[in-house]
C-alpha atoms as a PDB file:
ATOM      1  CA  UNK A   1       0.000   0.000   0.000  1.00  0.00           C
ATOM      2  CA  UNK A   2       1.280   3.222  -0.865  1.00  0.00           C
ATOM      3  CA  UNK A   3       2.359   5.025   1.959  1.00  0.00           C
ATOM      4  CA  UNK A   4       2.994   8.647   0.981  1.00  0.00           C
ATOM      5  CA  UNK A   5       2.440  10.009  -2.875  1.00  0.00           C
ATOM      6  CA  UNK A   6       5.967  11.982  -2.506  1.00  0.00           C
ATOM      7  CA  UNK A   7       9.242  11.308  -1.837  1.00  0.00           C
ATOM      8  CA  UNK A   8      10.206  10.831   1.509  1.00  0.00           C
ATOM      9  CA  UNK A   9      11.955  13.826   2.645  1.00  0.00           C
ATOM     10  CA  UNK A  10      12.248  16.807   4.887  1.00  0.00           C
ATOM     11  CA  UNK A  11      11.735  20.071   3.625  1.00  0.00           C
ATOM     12  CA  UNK A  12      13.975  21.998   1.164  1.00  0.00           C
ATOM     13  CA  UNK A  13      16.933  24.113   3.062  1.00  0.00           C
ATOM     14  CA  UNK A  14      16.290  21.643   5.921  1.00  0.00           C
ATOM     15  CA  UNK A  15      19.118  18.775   4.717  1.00  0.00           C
ATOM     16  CA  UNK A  16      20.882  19.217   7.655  1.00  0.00           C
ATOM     17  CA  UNK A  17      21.827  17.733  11.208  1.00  0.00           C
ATOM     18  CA  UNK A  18      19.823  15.838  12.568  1.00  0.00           C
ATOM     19  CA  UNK A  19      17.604  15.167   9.476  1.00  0.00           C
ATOM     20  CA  UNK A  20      20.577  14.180   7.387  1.00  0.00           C
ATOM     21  CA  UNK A  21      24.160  13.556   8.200  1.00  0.00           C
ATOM     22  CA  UNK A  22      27.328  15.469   6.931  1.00  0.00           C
ATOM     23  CA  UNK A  23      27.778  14.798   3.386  1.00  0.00           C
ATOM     24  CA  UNK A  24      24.875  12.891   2.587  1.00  0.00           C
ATOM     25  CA  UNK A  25      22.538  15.760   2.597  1.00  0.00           C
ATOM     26  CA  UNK A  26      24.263  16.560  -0.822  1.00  0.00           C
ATOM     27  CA  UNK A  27      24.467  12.556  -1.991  1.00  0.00           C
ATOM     28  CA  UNK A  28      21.250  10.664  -0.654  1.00  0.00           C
ATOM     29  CA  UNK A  29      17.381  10.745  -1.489  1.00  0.00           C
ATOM     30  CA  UNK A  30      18.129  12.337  -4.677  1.00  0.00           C
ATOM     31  CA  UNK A  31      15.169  12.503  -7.273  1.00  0.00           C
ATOM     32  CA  UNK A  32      16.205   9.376  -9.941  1.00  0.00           C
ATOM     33  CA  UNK A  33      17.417   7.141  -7.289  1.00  0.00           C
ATOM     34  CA  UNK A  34      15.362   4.491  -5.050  1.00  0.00           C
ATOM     35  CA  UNK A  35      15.858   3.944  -1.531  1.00  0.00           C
ATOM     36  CA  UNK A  36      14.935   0.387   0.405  1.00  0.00           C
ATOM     37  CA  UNK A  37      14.315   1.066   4.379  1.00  0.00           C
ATOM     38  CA  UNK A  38      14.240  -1.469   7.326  1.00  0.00           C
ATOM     39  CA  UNK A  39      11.179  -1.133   9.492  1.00  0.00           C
ATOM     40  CA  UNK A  40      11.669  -3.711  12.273  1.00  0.00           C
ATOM     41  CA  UNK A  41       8.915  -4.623  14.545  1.00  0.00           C
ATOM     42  CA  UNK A  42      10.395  -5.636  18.125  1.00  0.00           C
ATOM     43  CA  UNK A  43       7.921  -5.556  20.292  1.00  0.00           C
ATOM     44  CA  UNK A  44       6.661  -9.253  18.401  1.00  0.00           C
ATOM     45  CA  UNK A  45      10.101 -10.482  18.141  1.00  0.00           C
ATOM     46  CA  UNK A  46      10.833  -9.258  22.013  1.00  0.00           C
ATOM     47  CA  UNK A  47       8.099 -11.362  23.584  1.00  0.00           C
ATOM     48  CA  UNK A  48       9.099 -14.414  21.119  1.00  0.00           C
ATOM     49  CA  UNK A  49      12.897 -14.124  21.969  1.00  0.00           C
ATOM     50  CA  UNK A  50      12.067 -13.708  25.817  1.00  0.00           C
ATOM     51  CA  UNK A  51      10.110 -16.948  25.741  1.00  0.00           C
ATOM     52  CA  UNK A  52      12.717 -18.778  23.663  1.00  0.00           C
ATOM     53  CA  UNK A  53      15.629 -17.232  26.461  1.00  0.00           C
ATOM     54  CA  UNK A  54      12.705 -18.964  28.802  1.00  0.00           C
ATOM     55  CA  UNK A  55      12.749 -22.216  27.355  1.00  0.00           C
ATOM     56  CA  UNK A  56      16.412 -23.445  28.401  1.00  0.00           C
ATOM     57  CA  UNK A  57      17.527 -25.804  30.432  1.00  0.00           C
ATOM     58  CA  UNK A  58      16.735 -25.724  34.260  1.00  0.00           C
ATOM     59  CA  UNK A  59      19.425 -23.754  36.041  1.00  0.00           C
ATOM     60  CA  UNK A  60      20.111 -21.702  32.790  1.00  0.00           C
ATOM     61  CA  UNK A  61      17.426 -19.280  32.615  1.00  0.00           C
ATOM     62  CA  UNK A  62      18.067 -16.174  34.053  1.00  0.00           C
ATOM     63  CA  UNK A  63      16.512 -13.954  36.417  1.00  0.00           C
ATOM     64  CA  UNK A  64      16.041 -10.927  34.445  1.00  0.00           C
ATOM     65  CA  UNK A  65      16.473  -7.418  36.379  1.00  0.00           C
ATOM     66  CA  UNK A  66      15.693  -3.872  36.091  1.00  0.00           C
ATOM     67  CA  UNK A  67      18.809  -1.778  35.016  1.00  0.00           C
ATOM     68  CA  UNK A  68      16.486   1.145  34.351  1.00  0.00           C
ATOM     69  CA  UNK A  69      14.681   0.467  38.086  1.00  0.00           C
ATOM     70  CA  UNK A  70      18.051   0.147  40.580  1.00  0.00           C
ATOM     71  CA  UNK A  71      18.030  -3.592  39.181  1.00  0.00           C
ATOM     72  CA  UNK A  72      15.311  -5.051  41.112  1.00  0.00           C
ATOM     73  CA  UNK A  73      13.469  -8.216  39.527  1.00  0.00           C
ATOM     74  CA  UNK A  74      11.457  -7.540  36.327  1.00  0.00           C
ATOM     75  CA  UNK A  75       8.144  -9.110  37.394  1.00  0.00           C
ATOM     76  CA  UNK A  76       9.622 -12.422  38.376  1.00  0.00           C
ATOM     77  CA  UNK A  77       9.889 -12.866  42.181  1.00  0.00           C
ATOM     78  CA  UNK A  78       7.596 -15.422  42.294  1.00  0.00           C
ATOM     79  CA  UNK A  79       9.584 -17.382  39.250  1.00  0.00           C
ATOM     80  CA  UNK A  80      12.986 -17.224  41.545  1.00  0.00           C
ATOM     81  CA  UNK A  81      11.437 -17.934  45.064  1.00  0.00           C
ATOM     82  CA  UNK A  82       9.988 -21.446  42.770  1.00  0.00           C
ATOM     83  CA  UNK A  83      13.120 -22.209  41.299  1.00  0.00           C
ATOM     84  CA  UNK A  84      12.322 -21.713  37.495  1.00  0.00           C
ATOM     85  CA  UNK A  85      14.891 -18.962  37.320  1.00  0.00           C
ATOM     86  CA  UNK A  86      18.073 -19.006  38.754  1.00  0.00           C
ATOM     87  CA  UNK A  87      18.444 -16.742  41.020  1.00  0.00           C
ATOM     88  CA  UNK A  88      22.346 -16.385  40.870  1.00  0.00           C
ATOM     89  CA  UNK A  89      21.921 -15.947  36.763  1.00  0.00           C
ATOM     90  CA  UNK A  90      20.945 -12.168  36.708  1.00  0.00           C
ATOM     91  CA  UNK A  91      20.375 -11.049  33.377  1.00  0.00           C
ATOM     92  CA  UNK A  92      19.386  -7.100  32.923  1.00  0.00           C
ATOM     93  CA  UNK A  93      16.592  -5.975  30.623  1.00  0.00           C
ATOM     94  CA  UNK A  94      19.019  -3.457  28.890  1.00  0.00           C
ATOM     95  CA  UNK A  95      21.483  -6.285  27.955  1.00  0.00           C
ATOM     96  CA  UNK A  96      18.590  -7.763  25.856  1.00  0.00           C
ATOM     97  CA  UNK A  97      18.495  -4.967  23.589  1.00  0.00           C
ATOM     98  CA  UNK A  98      16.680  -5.148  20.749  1.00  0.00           C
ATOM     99  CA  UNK A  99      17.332  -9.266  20.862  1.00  0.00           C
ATOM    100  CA  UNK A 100      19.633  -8.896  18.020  1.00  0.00           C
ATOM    101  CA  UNK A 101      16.577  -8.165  15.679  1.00  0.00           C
ATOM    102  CA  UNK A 102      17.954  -5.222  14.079  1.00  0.00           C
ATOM    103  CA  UNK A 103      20.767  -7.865  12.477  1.00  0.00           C
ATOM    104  CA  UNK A 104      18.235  -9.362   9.846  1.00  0.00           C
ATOM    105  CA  UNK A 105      17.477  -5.940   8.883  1.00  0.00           C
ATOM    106  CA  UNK A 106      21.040  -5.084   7.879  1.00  0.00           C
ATOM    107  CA  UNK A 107      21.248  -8.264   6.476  1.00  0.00           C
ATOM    108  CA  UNK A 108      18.665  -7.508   4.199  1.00  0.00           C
ATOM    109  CA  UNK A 109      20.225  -4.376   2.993  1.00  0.00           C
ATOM    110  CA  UNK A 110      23.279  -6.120   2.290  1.00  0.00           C
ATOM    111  CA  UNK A 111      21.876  -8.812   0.443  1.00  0.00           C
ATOM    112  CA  UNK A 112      19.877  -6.309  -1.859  1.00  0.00           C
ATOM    113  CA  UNK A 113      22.849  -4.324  -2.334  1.00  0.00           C
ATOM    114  CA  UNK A 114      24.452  -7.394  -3.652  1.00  0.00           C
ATOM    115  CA  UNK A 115      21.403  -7.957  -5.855  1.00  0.00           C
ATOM    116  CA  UNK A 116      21.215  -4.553  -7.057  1.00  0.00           C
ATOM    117  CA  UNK A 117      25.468  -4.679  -7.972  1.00  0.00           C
ATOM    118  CA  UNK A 118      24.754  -7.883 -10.300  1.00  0.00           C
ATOM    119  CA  UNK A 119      21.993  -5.762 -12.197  1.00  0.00           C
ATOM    120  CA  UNK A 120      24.557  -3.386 -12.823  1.00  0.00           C
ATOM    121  CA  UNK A 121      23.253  -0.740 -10.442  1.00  0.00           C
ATOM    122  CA  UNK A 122      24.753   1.891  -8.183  1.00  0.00           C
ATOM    123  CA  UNK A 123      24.349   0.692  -4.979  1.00  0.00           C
ATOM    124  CA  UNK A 124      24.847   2.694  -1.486  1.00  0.00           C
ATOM    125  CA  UNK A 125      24.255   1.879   2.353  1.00  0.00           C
ATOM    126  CA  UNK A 126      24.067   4.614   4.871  1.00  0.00           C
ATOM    127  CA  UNK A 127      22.701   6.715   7.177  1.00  0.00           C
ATOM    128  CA  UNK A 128      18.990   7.986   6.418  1.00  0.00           C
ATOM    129  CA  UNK A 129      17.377  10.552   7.759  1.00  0.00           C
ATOM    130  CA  UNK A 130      17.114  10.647  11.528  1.00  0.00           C
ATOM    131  CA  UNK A 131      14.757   7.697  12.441  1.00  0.00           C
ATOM    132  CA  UNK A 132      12.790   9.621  14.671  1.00  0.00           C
ATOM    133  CA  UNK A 133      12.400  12.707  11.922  1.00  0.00           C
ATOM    134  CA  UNK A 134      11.412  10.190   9.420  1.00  0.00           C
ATOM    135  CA  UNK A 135       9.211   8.303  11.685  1.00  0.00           C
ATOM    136  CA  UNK A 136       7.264  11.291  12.971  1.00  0.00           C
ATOM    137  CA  UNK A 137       8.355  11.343  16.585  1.00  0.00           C
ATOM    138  CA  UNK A 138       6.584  14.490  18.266  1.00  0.00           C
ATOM    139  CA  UNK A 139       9.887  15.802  19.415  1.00  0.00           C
ATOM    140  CA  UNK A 140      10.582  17.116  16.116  1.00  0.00           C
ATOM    141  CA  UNK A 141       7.227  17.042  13.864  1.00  0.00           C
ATOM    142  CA  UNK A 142       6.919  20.748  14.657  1.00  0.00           C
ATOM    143  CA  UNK A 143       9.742  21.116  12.721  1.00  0.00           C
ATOM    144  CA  UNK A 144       9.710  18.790  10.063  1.00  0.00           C
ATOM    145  CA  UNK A 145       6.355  17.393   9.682  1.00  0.00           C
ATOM    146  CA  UNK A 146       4.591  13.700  10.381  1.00  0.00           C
ATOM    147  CA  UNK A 147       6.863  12.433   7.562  1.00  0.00           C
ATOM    148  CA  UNK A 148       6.120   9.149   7.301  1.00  0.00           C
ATOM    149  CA  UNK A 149       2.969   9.442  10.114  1.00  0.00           C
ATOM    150  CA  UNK A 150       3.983   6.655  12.693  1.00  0.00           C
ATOM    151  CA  UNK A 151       1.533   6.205  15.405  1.00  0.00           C
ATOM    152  CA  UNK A 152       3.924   7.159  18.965  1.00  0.00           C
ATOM    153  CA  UNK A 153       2.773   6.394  22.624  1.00  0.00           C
ATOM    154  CA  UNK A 154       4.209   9.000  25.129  1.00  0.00           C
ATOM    155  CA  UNK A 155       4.931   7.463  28.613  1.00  0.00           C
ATOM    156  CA  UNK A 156       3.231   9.354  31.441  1.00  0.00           C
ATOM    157  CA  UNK A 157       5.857  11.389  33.431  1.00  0.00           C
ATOM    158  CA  UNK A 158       6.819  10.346  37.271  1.00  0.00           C
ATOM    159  CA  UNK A 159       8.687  11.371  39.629  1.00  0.00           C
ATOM    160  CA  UNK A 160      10.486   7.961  39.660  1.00  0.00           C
ATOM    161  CA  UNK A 161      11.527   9.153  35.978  1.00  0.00           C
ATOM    162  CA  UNK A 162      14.313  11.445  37.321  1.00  0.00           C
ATOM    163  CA  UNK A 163      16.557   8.301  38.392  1.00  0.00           C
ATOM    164  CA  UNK A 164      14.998   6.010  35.928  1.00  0.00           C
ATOM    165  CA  UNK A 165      15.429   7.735  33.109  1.00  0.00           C
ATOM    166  CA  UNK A 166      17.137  11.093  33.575  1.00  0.00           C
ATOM    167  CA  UNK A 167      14.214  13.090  32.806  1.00  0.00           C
ATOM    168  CA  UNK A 168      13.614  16.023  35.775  1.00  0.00           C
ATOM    169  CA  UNK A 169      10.151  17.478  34.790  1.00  0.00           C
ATOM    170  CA  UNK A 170       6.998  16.160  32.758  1.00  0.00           C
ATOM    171  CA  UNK A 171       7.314  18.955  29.739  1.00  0.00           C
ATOM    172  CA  UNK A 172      10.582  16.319  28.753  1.00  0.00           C
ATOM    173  CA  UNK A 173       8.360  13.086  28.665  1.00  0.00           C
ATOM    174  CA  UNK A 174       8.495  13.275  25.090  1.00  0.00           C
ATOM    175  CA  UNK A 175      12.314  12.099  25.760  1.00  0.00           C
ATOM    176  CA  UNK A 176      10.870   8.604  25.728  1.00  0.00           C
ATOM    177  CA  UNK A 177       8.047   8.854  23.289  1.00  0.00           C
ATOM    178  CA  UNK A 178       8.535   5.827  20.689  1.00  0.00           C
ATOM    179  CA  UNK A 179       6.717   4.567  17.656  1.00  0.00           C
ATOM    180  CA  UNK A 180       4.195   1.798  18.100  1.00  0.00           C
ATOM    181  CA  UNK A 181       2.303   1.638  14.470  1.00  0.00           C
ATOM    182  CA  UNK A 182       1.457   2.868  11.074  1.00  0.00           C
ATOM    183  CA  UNK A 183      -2.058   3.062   9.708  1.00  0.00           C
ATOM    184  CA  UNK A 184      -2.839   4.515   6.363  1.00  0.00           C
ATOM    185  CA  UNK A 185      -6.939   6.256   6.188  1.00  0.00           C
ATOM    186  CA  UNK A 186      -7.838   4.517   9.136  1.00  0.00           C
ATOM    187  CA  UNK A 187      -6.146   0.753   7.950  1.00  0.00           C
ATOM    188  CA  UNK A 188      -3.510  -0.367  10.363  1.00  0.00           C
ATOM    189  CA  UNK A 189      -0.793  -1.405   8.688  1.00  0.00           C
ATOM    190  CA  UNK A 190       2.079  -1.923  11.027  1.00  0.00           C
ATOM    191  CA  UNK A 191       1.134  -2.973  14.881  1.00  0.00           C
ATOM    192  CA  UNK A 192       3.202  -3.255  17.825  1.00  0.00           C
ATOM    193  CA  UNK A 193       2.537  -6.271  20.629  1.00  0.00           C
ATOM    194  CA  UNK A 194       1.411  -3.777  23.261  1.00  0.00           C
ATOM    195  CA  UNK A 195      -1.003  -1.060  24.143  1.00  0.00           C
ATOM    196  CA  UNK A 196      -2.900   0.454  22.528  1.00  0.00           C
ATOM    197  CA  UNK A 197      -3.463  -2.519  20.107  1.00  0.00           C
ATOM    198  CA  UNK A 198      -3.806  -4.787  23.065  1.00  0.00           C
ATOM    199  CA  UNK A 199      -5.626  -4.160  26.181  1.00  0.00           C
ATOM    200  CA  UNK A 200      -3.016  -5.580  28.506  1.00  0.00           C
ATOM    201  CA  UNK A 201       0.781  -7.210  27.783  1.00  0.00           C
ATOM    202  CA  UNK A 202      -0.855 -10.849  28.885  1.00  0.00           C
ATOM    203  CA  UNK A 203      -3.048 -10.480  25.766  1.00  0.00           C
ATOM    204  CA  UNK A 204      -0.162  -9.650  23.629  1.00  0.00           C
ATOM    205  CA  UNK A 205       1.754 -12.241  24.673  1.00  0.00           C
ATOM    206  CA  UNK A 206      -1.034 -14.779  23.993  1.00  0.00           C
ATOM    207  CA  UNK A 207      -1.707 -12.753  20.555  1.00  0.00           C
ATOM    208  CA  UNK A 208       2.160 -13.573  19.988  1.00  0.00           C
ATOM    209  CA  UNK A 209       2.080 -17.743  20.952  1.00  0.00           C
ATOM    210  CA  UNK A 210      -1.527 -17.846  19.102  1.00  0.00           C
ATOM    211  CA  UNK A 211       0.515 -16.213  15.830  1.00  0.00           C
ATOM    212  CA  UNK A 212       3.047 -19.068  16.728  1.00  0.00           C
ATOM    213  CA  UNK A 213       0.989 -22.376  17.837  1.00  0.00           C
ATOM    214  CA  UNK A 214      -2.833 -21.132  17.836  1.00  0.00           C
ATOM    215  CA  UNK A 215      -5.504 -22.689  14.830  1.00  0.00           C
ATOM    216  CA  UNK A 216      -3.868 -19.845  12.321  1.00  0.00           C
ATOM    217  CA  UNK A 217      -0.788 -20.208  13.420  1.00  0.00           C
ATOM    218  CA  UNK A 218       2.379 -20.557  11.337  1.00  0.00           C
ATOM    219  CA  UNK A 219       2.941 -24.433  12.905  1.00  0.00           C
ATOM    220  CA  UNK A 220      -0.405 -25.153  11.650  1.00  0.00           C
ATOM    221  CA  UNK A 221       0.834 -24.158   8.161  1.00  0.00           C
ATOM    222  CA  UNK A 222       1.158 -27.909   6.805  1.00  0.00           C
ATOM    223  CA  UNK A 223       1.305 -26.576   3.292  1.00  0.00           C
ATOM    224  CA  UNK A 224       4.552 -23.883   4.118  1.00  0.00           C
ATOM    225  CA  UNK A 225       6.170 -26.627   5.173  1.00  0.00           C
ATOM    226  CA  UNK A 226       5.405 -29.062   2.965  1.00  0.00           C
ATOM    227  CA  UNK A 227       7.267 -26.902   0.090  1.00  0.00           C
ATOM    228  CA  UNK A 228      10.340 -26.192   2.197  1.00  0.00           C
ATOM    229  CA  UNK A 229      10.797 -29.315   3.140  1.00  0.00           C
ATOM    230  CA  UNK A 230      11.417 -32.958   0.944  1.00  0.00           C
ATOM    231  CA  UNK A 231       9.572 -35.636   1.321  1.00  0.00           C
ATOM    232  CA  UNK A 232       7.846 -35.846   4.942  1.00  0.00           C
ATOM    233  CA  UNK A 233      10.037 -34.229   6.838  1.00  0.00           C
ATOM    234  CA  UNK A 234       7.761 -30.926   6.833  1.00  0.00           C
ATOM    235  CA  UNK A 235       4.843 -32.994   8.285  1.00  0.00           C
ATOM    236  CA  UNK A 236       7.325 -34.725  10.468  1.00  0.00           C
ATOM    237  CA  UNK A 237       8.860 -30.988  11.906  1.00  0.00           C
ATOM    238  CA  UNK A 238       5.255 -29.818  12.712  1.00  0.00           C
ATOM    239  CA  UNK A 239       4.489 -33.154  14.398  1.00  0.00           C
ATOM    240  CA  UNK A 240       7.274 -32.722  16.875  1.00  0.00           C
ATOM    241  CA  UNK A 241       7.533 -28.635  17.176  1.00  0.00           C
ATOM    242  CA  UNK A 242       7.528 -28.145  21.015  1.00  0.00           C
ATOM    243  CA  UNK A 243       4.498 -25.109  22.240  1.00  0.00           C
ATOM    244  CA  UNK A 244       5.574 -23.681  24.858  1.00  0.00           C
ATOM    245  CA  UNK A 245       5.550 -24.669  28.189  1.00  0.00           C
ATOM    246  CA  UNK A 246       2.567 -22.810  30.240  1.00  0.00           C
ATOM    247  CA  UNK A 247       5.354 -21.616  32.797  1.00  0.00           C
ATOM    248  CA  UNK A 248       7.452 -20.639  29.850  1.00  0.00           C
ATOM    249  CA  UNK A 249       3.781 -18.190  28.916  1.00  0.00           C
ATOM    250  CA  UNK A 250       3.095 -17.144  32.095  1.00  0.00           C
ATOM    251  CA  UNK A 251       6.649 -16.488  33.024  1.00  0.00           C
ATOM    252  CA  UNK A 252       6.944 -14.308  29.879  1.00  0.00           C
ATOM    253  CA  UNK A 253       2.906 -12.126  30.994  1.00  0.00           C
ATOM    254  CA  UNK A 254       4.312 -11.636  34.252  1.00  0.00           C
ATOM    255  CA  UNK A 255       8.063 -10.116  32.413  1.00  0.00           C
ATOM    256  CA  UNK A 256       6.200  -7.988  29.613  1.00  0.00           C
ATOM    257  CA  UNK A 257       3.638  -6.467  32.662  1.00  0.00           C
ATOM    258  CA  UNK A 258       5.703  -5.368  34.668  1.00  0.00           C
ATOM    259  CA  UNK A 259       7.929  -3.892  31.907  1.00  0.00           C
ATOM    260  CA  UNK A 260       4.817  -1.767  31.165  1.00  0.00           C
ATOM    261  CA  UNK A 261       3.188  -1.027  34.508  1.00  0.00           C
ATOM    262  CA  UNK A 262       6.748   0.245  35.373  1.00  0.00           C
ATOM    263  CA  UNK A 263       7.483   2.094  32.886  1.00  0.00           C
ATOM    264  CA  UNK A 264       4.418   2.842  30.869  1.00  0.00           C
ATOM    265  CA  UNK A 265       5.783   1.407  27.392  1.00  0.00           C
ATOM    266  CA  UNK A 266       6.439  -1.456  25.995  1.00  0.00           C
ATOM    267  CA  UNK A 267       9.194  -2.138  25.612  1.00  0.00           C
ATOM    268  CA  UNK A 268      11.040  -0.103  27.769  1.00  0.00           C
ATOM    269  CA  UNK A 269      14.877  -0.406  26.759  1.00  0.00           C
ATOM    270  CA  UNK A 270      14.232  -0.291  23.281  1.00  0.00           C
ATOM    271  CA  UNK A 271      11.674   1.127  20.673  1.00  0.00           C
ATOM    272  CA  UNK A 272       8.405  -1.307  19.390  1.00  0.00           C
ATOM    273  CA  UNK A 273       9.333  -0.150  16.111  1.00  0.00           C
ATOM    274  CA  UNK A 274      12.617   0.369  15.206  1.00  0.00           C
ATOM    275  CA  UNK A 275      14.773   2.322  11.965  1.00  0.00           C
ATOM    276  CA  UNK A 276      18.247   1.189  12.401  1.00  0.00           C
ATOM    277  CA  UNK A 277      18.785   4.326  11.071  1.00  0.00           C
ATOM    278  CA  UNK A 278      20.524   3.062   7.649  1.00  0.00           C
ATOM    279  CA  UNK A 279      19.082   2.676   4.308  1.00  0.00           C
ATOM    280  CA  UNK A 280      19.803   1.239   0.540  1.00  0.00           C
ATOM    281  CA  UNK A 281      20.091   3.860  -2.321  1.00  0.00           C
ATOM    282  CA  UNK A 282      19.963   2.567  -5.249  1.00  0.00           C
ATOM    283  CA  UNK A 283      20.610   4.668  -8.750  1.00  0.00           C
ATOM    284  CA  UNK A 284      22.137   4.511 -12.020  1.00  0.00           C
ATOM    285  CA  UNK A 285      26.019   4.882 -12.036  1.00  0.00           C
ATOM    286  CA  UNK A 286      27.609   8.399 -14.100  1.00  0.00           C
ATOM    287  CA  UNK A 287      29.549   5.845 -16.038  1.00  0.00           C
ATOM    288  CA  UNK A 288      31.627   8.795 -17.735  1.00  0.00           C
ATOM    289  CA  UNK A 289      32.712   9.650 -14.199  1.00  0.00           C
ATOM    290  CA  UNK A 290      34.086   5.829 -13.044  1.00  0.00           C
ATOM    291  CA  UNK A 291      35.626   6.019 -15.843  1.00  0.00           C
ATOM    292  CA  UNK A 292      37.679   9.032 -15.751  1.00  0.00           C
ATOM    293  CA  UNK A 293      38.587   8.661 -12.099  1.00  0.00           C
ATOM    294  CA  UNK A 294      38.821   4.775 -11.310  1.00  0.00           C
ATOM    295  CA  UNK A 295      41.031   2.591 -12.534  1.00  0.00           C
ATOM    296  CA  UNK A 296      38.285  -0.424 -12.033  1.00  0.00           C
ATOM    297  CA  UNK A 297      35.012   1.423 -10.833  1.00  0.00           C
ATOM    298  CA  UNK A 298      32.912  -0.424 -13.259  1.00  0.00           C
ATOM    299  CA  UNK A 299      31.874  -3.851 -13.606  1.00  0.00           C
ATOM    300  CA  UNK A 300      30.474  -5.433 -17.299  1.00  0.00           C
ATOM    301  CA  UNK A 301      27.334  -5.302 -15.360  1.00  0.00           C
ATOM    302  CA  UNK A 302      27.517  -1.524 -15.077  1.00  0.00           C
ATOM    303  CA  UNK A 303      28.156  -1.105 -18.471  1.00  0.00           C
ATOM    304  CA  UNK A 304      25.784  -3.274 -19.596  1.00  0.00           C
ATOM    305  CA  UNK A 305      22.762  -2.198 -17.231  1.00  0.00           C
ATOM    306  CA  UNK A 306      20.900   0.301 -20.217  1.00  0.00           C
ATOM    307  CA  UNK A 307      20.928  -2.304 -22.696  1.00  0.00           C
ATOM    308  CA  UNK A 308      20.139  -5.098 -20.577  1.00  0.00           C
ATOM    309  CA  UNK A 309      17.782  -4.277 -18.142  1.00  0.00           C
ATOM    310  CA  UNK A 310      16.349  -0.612 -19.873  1.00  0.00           C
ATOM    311  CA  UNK A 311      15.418  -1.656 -23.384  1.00  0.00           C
END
């Protein structure tokens, strides 16, 4: 679905820091050339990857702590005191990150930029426009606009937020606004696993194992797996895929609640939606220019692109 009917782009005289960095104001997002950008929802792959870091061994899952809360448990008292965690395996909430998640995206961008070289094209990855400009953070879409109109969720400022989070008064709660969604004339295109899409974290998280295990679910797909795999072994794989443990579920509601009841987002360390803040131009190469400068700047694929690919 088309998103905007412009290019994506702050205003003219305004290609400058933060919207754009250093040279590339002068280089990127030019009219003729395409640009591929990594939206990564984490607040889906942050439940999943909690309950997978919930699934090992007993005696290797961790008690996860607050580092953002003077490292007190995350929810999960109850889960030490019984002996599913291990209480001497402390594991903060800010070492999770974003799980690693933002990898695949750059990943991506690599392998299209691979792609794009054996078509013969000009191929660039670097930094976009600020994520939060292009995203439409309220922090700066006085300035520059909705851009691309992402749906944010501003945290309600507390007191406890001075220590927390280093933010003194409630006029600077915008400090930890973050995107959550993306909905285009009222159609929701992009949804985070959290408020306000869901009514409570629990729910998400059973929206996220349902997605996973439930009658639609993806290990219900017997026809996916039939054409990835030879012979039986797709029916075989789905026949012994593993749900989830309930204590593995509940263990993961109990994490993801008190993530938001602390800190009135979800999740709190990281961004539901996230930019890396990279993206893929793509453009035709000045091949008069490679080959006055460089002694090898072109491929045969680069000289060959027009008649090729163009005609």
């Amino acid at each position: 679905m088309r998103v905007l009917d412009h290019r994506l782009d702050v205003a003219e005289g305004m290609r400058d820091f933060p919207a754009y960095l250093d040279s590339n104001r002068v280089l990127s997002n030019l009219p003729g050339s395409t640009v591929f950008l990594p939206v990564v929802d984490l607040s889906h792959q942050y439940i999943n990857g909690l309950m997978y870091l919930l699934t090992q061994p007993d005696g290797a899952r961790p008690t996860l702590v607050d580092d953002r809360n003077f490292y007190r448990p995350a929810g999960v008292r109850k889960w030490v005191r019984n002996g599913f965690l291990n209480k001497d395996l402390k594991l903060p909430l800010g070492v999770l990150g974003p799980l690693r998640t933002q990898i695949e995206a750059e990943l991506l961008l690599q392998n299209l930029m691979l792609t794009a070289d054996a078509m013969g094209l000009g191929a660039w990855i670097h930094a976009s426009i600020n994520p939060q400009i292009m995203l439409g953070d309220p922090k700066f879409s006085a300035r520059y606009g909705r851009m691309l109109g992402f749906d944010f969720v501003t945290p309600r400022w507390r007191p406890l937020d001075l220590p927390r989070w280093q933010l003194p008064l409630p006029r600077f709660a915008t400090g930890r606004s973050h995107p959550v969604g993306l909905s285009i004339d009222g159609e929701p295109l992009i949804t985070a696993a959290c408020p306000p899409y869901h009514p409570s974290m629990s729910q998400a998280v059973d929206a996220v194992v349902q997605a996973k295990f439930g009658p639609k679910g993806i290990y219900h797909d017997k026809d996916l797996f039939t054409g990835i795999y030879r012979n039986d072994y797709g029916q075989r794989y789905l026949a012994e895929a593993r749900e989830y443990d309930q204590r593995v579920i509940e263990c993961a509601r109990d994490v993801c609640e008190y993530i938001h009841s602390t800190h009135d987002r979800f999740p709190a360390h990281v961004d539901a939606i996230q930019v890396p803040g990279i993206w893929l131009q793509t453009h035709h190469p000045e091949l008069g220019y490679y080959e006055r400068f460089f002694r090898d700047g072109l491929t045969e694929a680069h000289r060959e692109h027009t008649r090729r690919w163009d005609t």
